[in-house]
Protein backbone atom coordinates (compact mmCIF):
# COMPACT_ATOMS: atom_id res chain seq x y z
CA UNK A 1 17.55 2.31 18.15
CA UNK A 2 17.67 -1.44 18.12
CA UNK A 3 19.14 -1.39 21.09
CA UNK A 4 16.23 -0.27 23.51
CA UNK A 5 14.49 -2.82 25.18
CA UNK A 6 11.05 -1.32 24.21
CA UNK A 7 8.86 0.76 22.65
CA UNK A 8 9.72 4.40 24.12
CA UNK A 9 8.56 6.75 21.32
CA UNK A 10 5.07 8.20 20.77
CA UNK A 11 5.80 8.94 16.79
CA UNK A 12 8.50 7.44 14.60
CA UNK A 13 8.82 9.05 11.22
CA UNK A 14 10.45 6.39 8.90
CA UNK A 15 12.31 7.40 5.88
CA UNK A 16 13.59 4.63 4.38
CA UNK A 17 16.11 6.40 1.79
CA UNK A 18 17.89 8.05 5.15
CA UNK A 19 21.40 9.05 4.05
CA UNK A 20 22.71 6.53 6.88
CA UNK A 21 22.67 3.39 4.82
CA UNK A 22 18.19 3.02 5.01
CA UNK A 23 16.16 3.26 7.87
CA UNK A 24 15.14 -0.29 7.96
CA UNK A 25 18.34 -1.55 8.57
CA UNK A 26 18.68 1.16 11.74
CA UNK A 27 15.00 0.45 13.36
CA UNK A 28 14.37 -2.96 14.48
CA UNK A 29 10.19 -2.53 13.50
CA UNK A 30 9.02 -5.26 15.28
CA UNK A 31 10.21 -3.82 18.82
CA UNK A 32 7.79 -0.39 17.55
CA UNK A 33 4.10 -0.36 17.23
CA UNK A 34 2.64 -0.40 14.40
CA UNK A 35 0.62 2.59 14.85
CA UNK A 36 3.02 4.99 15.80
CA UNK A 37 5.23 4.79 12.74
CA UNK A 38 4.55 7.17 9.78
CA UNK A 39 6.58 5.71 6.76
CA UNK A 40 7.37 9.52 4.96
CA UNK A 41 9.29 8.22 1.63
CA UNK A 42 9.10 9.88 -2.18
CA UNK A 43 9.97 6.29 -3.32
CA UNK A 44 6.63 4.18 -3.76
CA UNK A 45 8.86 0.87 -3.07
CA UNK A 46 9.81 2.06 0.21
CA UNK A 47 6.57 2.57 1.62
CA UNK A 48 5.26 -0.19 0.14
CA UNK A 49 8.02 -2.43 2.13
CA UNK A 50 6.80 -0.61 5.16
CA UNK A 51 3.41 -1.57 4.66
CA UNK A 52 4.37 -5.19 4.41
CA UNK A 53 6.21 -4.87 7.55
CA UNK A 54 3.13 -3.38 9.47
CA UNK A 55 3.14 0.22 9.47
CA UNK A 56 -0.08 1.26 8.99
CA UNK A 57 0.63 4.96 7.59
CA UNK A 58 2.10 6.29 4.78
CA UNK A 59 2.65 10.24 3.96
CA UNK A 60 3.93 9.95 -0.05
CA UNK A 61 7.14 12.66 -0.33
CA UNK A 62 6.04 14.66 -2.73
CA UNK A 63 9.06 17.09 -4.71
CA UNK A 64 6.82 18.57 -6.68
CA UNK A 65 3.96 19.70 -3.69
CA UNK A 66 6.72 19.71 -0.30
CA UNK A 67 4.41 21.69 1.29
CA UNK A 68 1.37 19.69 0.92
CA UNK A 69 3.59 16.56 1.85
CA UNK A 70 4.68 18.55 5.11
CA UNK A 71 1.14 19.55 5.70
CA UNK A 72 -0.10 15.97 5.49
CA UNK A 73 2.74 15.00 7.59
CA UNK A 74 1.77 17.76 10.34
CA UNK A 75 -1.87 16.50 9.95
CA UNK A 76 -0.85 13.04 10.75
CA UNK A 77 1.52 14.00 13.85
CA UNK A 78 -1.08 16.08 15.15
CA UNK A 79 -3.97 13.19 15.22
CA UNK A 80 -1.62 11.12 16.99
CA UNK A 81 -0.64 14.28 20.09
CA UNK A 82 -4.55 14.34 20.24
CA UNK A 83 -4.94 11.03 20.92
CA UNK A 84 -1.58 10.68 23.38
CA UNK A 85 -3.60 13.68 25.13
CA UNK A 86 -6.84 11.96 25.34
CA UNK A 87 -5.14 9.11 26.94
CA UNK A 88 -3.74 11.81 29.32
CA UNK A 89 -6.75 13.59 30.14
């Protein structure tokens, strides 16, 4: 991904402890806003480090409650495809 030019996703879910070697080493944040980025780690550090770098939501992974976790990540997704398709409207 750090090789697009721009900004061309509506949601970015950022899971730092990605078995690829960590997410923020494969997306370049600064060429992403903000706003769109939900940082979805079980590790408090991680979304902490996100935080610092500007994202401005955070859905704690939780083992113990995965379905609440997904349904707070849903919850989140879905606020932002309302407001893509209020811009829209």
């Amino acid at each position: 991904m750090n090789k697009l030019e721009s900004d061309n996703f509506d949601i970015v879910l950022l899971d730092r402890d990605c078995k690829q070697g960590g997410s923020f080493y494969a997306l370049d944040l600064s060429k992403f806003n903000p706003d769109k980025i939900i940082s979805i780690s079980a590790i408090p550090e991680y979304n902490n480090k996100a935080i610092s770098e500007g994202v401005k939501s955070v859905s704690w992974k939780n083992w113990n409650d995965i379905d609440g976790w997904s349904n707070d990540v849903m919850r989140q997704i879905g606020m932002r495809v309302d407001k893509i398709m209020q811009k829209l409207a």
